[in-house]
C-alpha atoms as a PDB file:
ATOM      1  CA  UNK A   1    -130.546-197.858 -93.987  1.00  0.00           C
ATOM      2  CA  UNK A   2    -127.566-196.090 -94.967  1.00  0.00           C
ATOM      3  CA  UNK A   3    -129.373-195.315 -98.778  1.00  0.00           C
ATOM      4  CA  UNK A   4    -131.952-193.636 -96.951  1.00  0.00           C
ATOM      5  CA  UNK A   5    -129.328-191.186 -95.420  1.00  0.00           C
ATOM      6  CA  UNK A   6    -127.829-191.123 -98.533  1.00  0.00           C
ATOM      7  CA  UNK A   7    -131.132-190.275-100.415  1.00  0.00           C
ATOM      8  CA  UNK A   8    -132.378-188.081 -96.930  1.00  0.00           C
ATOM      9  CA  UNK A   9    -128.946-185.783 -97.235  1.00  0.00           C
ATOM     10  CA  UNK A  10    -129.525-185.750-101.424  1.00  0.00           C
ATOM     11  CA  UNK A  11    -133.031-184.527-100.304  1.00  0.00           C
ATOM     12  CA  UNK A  12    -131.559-182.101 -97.597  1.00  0.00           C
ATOM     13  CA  UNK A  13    -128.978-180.755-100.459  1.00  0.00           C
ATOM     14  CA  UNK A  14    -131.813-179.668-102.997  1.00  0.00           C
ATOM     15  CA  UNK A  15    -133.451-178.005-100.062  1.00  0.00           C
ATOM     16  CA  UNK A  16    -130.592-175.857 -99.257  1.00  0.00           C
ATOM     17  CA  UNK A  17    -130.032-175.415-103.007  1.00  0.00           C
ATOM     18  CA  UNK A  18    -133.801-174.472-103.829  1.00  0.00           C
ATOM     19  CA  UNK A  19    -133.929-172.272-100.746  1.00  0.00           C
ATOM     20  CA  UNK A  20    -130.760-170.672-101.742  1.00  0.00           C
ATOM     21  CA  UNK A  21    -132.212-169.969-105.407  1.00  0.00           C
ATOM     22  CA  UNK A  22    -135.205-168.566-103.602  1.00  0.00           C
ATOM     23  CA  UNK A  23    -133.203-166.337-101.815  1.00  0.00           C
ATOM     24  CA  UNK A  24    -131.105-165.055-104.575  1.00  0.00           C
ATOM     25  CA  UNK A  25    -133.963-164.785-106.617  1.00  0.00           C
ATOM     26  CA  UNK A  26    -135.766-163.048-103.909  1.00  0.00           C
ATOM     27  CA  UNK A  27    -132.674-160.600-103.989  1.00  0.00           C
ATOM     28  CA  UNK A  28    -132.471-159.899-107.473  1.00  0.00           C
ATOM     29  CA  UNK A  29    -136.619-159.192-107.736  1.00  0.00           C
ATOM     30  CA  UNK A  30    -136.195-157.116-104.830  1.00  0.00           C
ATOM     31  CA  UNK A  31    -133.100-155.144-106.742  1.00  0.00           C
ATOM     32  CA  UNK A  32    -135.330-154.244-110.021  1.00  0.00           C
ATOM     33  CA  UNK A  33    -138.135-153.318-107.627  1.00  0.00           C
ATOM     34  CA  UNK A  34    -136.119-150.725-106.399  1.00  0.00           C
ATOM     35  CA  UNK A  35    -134.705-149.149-109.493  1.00  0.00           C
ATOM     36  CA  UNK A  36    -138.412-149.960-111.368  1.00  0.00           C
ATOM     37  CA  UNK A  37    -139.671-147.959-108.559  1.00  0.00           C
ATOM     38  CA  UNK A  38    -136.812-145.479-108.805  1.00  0.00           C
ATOM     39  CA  UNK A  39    -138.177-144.463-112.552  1.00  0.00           C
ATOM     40  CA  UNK A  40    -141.613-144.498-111.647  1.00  0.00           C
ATOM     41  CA  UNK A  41    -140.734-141.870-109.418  1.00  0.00           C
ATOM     42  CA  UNK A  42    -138.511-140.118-111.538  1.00  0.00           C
ATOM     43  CA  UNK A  43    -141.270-140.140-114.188  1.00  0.00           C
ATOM     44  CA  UNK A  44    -143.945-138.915-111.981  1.00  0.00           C
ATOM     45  CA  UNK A  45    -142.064-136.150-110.998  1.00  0.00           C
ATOM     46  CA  UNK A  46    -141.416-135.508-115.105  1.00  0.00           C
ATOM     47  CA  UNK A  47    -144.755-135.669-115.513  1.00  0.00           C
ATOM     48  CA  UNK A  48    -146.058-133.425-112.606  1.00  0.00           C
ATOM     49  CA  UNK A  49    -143.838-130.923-113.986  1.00  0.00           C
ATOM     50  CA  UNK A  50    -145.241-130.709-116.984  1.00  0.00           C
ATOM     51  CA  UNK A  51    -148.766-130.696-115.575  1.00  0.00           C
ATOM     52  CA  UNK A  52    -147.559-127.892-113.230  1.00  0.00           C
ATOM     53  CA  UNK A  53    -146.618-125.880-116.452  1.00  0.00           C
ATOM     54  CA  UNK A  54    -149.830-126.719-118.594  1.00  0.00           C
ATOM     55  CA  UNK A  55    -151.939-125.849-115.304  1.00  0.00           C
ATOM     56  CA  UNK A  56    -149.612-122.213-114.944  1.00  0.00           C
ATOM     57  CA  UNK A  57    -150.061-121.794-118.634  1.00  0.00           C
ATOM     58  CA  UNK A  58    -153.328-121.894-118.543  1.00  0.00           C
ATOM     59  CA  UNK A  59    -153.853-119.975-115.875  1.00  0.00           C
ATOM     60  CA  UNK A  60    -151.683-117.259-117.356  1.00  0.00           C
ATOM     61  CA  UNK A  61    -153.870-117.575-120.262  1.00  0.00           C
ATOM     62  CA  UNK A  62    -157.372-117.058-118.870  1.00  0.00           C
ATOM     63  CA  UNK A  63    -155.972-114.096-116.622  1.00  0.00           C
ATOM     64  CA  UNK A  64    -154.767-112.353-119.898  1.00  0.00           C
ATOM     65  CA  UNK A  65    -158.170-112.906-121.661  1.00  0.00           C
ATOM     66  CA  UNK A  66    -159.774-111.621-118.173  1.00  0.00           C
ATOM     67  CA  UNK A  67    -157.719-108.472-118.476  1.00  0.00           C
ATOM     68  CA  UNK A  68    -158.447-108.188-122.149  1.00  0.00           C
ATOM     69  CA  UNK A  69    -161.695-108.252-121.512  1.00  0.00           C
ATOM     70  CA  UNK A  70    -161.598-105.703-118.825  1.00  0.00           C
ATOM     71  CA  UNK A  71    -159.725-103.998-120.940  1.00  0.00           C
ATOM     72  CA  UNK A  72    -162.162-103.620-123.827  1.00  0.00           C
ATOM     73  CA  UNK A  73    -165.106-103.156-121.494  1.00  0.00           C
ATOM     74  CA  UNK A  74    -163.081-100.120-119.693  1.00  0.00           C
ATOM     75  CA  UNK A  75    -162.587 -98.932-123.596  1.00  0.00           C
ATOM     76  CA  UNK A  76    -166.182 -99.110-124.323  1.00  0.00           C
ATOM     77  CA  UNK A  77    -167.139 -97.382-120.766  1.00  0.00           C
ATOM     78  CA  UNK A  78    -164.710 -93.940-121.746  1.00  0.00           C
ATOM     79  CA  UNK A  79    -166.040 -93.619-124.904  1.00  0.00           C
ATOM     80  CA  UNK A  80    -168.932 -93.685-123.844  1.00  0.00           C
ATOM     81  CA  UNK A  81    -168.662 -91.625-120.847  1.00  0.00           C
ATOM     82  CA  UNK A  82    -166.354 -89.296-123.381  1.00  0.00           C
ATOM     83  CA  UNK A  83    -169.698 -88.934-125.632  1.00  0.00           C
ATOM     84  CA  UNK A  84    -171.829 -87.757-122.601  1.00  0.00           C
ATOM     85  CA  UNK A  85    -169.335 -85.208-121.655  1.00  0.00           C
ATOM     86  CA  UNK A  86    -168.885 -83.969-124.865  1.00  0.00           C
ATOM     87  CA  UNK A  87    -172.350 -83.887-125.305  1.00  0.00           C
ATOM     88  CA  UNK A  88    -172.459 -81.441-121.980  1.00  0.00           C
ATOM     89  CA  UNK A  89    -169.234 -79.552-122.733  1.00  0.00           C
ATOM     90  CA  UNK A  90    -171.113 -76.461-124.673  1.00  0.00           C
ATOM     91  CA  UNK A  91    -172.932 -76.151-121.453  1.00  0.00           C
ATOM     92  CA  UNK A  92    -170.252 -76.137-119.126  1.00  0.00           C
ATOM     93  CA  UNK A  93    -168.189 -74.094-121.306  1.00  0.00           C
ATOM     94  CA  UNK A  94    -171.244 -71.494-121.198  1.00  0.00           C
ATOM     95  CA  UNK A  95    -171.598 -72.070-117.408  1.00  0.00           C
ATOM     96  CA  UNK A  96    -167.918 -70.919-117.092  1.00  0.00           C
ATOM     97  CA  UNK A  97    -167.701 -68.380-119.054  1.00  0.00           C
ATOM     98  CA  UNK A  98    -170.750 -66.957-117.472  1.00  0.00           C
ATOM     99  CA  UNK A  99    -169.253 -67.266-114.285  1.00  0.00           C
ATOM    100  CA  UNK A 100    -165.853 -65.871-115.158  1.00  0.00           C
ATOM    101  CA  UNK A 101    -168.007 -62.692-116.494  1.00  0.00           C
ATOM    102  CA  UNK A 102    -170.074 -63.203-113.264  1.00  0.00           C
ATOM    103  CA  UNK A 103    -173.536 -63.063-116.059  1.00  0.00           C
ATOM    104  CA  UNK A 104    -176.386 -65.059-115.550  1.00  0.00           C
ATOM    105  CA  UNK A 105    -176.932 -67.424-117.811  1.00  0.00           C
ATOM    106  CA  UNK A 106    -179.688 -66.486-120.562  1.00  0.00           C
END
């Protein structure tokens, strides 16, 4: 009888010991969790950064190629709106003149 209490509290020993492990284990996989999960974070907020500026960039971009455009299509619209006054300006400048002299116009 007394080697099965002996061999029982042996048994009871590697129990605590085993359970103790666990726990320390436990602890230490808990601990690199944390700071594993600390970079993750620290990484995604790296990296949304940097998708922030490549998303600003671009949308810098395509609103300077949007005023460019505008640009060159409000270039195109004065010339040509220069050409038709031009192409009016001897009348006017007869129309004036004719009016300044208070003539009628031939």
């Amino acid at each position: 009888m007394q080697k099965v209490w002996e061999e029982l509290k042996k048994i009871e020993a590697q129990a605590e010991q085993i359970q103790t492990d666990a726990k320390d284990k436990a602890k230490l996989i808990t601990t690199q969790a944390q700071k594993d999960a600390e970079k993750l974070l620290a990484n995604s907020r790296t990296y949304a950064e940097e998708e922030s500026q490549k998303c600003f960039q671009a949308v810098v971009d395509q609103a300077n190629q949007d005023r460019e455009k505008k640009l060159a299509d409000n270039e195109r619209t004065a010339t040509k709106l220069r050409a038709q006054a031009e192409k009016h300006m001897d009348k006017a400048v007869t129309a004036v003149v004719h009016a300044v002299l208070e003539e009628t116009p031939p």
